[in-house]
N, C-alpha and C. Protein backbone atom coordinates (compact mmCIF):
# COMPACT_ATOMS: atom_id res chain seq x y z
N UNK A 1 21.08 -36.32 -17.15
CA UNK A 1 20.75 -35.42 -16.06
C UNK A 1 20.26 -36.26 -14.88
N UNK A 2 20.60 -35.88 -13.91
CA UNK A 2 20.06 -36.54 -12.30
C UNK A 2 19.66 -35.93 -11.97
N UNK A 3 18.31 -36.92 -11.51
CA UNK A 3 16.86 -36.34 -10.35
C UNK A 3 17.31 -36.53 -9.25
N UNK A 4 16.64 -35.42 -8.72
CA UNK A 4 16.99 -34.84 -6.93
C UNK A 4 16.47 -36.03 -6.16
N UNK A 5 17.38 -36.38 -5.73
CA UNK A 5 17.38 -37.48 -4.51
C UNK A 5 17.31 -37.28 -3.13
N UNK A 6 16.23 -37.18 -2.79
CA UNK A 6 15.77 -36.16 -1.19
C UNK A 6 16.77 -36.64 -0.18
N UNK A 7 17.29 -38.08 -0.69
CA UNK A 7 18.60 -38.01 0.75
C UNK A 7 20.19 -37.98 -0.11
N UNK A 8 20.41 -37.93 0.80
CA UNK A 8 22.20 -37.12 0.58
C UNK A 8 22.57 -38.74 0.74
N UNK A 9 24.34 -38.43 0.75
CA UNK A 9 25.16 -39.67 0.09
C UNK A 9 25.20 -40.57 1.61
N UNK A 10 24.81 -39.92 2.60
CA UNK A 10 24.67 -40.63 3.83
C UNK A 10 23.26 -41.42 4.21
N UNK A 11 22.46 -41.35 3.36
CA UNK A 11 21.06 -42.32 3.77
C UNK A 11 19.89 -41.63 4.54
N UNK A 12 21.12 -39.94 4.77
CA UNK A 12 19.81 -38.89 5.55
C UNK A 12 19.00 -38.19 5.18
N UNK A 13 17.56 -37.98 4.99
CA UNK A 13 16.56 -37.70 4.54
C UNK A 13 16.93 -35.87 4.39
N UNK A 14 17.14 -35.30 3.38
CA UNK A 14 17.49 -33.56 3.53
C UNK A 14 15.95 -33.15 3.42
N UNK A 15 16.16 -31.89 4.80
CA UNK A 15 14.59 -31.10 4.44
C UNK A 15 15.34 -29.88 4.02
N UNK A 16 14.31 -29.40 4.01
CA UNK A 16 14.62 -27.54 3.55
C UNK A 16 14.43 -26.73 4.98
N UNK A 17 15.32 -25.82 5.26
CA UNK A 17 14.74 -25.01 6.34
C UNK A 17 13.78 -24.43 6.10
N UNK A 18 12.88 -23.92 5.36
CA UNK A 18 11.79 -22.72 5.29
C UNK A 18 10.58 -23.58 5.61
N UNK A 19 10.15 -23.06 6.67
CA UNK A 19 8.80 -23.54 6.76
C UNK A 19 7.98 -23.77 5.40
N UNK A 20 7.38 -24.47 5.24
CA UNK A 20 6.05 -24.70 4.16
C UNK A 20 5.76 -23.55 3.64
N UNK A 21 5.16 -22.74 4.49
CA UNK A 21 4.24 -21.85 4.28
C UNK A 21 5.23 -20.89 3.72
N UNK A 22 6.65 -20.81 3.90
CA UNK A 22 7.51 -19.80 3.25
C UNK A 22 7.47 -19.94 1.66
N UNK A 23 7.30 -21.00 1.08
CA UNK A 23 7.76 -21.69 -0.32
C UNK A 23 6.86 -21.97 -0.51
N UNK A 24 5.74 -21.78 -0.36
CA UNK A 24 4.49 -21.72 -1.46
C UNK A 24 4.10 -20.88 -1.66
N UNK A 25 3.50 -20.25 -2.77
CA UNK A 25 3.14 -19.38 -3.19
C UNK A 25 1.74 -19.06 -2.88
N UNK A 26 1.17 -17.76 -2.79
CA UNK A 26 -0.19 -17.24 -2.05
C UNK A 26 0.02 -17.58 -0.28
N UNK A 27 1.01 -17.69 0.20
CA UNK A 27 0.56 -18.64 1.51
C UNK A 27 0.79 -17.78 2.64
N UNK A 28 -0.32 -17.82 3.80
CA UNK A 28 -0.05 -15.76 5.00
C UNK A 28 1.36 -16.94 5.71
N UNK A 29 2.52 -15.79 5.40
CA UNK A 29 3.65 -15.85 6.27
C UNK A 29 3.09 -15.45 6.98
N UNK A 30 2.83 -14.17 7.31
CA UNK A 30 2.58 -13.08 8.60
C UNK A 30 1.37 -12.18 8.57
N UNK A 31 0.92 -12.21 9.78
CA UNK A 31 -0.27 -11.18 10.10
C UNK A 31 -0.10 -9.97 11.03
N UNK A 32 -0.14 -8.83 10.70
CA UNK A 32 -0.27 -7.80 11.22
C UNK A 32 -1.59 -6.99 11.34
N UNK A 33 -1.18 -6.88 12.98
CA UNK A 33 -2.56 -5.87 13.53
C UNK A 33 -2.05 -4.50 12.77
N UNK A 34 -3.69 -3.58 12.67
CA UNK A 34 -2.88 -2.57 11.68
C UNK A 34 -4.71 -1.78 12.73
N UNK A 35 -4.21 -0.66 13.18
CA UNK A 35 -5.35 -0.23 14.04
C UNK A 35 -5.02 1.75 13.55
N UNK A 36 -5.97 2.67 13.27
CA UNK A 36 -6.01 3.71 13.37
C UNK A 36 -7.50 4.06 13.60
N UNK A 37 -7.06 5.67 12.30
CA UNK A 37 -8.90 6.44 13.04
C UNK A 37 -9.34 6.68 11.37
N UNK A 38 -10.67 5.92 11.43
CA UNK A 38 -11.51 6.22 9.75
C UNK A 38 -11.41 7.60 9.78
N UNK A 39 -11.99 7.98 8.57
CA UNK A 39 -11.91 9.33 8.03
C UNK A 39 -13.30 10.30 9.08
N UNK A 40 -14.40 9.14 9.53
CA UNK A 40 -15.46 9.59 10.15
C UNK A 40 -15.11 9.90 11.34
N UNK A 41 -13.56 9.70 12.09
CA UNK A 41 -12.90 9.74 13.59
C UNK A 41 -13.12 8.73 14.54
N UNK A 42 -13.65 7.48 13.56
CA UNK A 42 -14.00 5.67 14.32
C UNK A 42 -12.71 5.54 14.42
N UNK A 43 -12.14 4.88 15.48
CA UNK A 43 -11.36 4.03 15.91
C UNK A 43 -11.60 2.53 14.85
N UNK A 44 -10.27 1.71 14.75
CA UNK A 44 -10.47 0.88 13.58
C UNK A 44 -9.35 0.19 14.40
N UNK A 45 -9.70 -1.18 13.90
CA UNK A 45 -9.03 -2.48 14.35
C UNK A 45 -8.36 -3.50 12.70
N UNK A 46 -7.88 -3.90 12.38
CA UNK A 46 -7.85 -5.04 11.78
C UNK A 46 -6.74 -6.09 11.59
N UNK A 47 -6.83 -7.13 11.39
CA UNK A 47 -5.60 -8.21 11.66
C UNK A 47 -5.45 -8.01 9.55
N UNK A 48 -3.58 -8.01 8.95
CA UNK A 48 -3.75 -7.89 7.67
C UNK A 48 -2.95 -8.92 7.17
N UNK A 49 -3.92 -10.08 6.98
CA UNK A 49 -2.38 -11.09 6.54
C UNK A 49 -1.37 -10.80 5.48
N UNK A 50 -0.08 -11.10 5.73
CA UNK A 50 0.74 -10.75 4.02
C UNK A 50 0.92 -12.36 3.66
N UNK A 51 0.93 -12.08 2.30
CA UNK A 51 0.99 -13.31 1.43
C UNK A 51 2.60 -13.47 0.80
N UNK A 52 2.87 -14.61 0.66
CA UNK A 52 4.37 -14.95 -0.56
C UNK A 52 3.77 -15.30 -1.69
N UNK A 53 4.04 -14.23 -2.55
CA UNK A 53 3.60 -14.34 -4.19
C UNK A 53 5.29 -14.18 -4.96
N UNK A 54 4.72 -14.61 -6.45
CA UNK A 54 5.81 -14.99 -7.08
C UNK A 54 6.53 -13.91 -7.05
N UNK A 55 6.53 -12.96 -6.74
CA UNK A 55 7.94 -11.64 -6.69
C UNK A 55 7.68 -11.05 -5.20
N UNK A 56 7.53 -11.43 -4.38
CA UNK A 56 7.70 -11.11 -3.02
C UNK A 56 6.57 -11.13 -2.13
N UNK A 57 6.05 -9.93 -1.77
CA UNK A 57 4.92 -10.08 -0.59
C UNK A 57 4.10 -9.29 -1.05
N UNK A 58 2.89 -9.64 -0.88
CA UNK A 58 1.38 -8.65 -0.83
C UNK A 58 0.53 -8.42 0.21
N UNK A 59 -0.21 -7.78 0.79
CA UNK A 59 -1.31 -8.20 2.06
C UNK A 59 -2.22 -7.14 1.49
N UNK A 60 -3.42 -7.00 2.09
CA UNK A 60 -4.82 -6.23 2.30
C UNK A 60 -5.45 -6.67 3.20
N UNK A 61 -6.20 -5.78 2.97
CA UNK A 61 -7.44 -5.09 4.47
C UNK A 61 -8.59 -4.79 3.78
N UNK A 62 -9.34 -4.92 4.58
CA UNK A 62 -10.93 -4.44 3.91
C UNK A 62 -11.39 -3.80 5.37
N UNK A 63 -11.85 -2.29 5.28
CA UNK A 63 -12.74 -2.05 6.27
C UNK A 63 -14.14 -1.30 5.29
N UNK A 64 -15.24 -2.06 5.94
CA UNK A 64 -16.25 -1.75 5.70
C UNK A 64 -16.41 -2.06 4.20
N UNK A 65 -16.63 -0.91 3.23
CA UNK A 65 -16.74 -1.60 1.54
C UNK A 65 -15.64 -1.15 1.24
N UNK A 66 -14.72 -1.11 1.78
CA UNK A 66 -13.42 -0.44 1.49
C UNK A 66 -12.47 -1.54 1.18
N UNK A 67 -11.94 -2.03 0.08
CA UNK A 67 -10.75 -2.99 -0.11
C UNK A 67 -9.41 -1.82 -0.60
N UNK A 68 -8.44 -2.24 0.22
CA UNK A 68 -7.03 -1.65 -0.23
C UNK A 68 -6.06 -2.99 0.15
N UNK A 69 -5.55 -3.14 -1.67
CA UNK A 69 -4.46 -3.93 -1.59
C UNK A 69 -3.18 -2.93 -1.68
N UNK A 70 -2.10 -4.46 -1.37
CA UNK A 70 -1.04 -3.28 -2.06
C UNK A 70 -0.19 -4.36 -3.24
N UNK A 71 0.51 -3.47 -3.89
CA UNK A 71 1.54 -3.91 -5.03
C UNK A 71 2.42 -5.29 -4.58
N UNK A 72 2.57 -6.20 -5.77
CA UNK A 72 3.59 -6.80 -4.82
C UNK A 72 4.97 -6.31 -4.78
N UNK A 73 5.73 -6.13 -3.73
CA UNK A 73 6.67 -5.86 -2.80
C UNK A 73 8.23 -6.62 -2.48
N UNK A 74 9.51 -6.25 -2.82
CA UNK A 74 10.41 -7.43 -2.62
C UNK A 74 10.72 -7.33 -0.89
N UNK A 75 9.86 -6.82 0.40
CA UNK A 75 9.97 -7.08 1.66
C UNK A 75 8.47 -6.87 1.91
N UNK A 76 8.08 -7.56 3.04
CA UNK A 76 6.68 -7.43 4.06
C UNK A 76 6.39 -5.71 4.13
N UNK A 77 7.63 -5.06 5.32
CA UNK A 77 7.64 -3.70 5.25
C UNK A 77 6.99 -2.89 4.19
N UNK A 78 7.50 -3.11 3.10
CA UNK A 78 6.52 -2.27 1.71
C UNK A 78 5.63 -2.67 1.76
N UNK A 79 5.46 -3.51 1.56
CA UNK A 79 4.03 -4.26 1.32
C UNK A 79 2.50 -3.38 2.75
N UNK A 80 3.01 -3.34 3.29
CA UNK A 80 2.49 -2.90 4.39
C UNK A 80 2.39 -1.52 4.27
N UNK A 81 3.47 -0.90 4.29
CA UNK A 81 3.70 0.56 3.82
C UNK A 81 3.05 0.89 2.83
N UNK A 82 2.83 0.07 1.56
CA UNK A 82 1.64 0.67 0.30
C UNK A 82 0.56 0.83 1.48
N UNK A 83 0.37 0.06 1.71
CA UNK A 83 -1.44 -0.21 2.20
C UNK A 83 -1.79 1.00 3.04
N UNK A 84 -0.72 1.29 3.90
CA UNK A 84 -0.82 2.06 5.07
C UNK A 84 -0.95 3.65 3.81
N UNK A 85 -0.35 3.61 3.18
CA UNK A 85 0.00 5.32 2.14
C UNK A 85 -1.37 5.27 1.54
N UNK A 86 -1.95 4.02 0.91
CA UNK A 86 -2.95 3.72 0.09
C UNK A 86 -4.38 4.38 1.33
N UNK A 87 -4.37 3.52 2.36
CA UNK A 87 -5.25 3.90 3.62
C UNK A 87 -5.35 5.84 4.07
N UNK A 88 -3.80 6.26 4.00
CA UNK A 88 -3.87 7.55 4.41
C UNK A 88 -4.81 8.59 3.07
N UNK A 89 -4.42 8.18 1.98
CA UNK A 89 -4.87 8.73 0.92
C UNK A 89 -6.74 8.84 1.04
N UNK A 90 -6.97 8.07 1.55
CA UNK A 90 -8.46 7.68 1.95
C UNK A 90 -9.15 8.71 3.01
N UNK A 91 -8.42 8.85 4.05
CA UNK A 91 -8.27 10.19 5.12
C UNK A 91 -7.97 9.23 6.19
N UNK A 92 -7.42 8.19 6.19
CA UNK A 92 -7.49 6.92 7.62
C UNK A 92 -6.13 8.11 8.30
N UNK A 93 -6.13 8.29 9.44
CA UNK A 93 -4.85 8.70 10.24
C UNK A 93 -4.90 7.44 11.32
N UNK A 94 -3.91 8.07 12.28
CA UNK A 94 -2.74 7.85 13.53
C UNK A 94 -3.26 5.83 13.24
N UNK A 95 -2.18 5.80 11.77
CA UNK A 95 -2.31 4.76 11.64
C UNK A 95 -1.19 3.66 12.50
N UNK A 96 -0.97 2.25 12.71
CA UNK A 96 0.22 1.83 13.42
C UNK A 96 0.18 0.52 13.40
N UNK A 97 0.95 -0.05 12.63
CA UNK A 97 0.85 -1.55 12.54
C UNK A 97 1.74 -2.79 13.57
N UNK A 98 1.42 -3.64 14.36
CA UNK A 98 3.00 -4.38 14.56
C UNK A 98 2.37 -6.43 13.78
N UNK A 99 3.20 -6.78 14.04
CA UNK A 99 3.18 -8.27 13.85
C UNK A 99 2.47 -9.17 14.95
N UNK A 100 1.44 -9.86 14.64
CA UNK A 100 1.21 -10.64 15.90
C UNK A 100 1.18 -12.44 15.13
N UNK A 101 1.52 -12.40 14.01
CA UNK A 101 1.75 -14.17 13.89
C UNK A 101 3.15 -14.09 12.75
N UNK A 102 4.05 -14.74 12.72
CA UNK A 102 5.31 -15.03 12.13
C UNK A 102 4.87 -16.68 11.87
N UNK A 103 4.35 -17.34 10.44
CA UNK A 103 3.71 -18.16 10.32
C UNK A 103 2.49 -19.00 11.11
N UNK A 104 2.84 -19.78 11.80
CA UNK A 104 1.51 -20.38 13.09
C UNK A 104 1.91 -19.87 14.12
N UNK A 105 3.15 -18.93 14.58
CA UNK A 105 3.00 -18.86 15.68
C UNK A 105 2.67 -17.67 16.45
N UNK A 106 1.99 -17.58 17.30
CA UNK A 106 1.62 -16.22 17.92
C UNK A 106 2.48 -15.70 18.37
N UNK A 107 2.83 -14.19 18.28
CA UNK A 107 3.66 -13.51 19.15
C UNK A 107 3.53 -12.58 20.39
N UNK A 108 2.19 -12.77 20.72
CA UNK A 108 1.51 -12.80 21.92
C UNK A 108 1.53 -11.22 22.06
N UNK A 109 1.02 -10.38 21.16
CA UNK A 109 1.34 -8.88 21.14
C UNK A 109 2.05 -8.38 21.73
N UNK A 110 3.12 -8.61 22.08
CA UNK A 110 4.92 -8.40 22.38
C UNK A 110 5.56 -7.68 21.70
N UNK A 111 5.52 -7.59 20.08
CA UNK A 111 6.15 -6.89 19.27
C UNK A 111 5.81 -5.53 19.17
N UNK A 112 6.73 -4.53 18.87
CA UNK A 112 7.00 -2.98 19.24
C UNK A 112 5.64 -2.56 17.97
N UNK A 113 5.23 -1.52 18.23
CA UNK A 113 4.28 -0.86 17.15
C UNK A 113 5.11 -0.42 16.37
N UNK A 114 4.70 0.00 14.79
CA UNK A 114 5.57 0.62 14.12
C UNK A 114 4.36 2.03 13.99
N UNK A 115 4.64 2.77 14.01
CA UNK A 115 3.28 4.39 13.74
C UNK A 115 4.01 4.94 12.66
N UNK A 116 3.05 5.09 11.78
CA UNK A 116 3.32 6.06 10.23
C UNK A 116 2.41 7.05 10.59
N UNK A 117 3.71 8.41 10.43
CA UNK A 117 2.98 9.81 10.58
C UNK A 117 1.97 10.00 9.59
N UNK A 118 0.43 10.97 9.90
CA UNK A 118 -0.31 11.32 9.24
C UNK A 118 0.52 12.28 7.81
N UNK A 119 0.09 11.57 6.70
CA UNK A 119 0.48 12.34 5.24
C UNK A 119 0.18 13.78 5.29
C-alpha cells in the first residue's frame, strides 16, 4: 500500500481547497445574527456560531439561563431552523436570522435576513 505523498508527480505541493476550519471537526464555519422578541416582549440580539461535527452542522444560543441547541443537521439551514422551532416553542417570536461571518471573514451585514413566521 502507498502513503499519500502531499506532492503530485510534478514536485507540486497539493493543498486541499476547504479552508481548515471546513475539515475539522467542532470548528464555527459560520456565525449567524439571530435577533427576535423574548416571551417577556424584550427585544433580543445574539451572534449563533454553527459548528462542523461528524455528520454535518450544529449551532446554539444561550439567552439568559436559557441554552437551546439543535440536532446535528446534514445543512447549516436545519441546523438553524431546529434552534429557531426549538426558540419558538419557548414563546421567542418575529424571530430572523442572516449570516454575518462565512469562516474569518466578515460579511459586513450585507446578507438578506431570513424571518421564520411565528408558530
Amino acid at each position: 500500500m502507498k502513503s499519500f505523498d502531499p506532492f503530485d508527480t510534478y514536485g507540486v505541493f497539493i493543498m486541499s481547497t476547504l479552508p481548515l476550519s471546513f475539515r475539522v471537526r467542532n470548528a464555527v464555519v459560520e456565525k449567524h445574527q439571530l435577533e427576535g422578541t423574548d416571551p417577556s416582549d424584550r427585544y433580543f440580539n445574539r451572534l449563533m456560531p454553527v459548528k462542523r461535527v461528524d455528520r454535518g452542522y450544529t449551532t446554539s444560543i444561550m439567552y439568559e439561563a436559557l441554552i437551546v441547541e439543535s440536532d446535528n443537521h446534514r445543512t447549516v439551514q436545519a441546523a438553524i431552523t431546529d434552534v429557531v422551532n426549538k426558540l419558538q416553542e419557548h414563546g421567542f417570536t418575529k424571530i430572523r436570522t442572516r449570516i454575518n461571518f462565512k469562516g474569518q471573514r466578515y460579511l459586513a451585514e450585507k446578507e438578506t435576513w431570513i424571518d421564520y413566521p411565528d408558530a
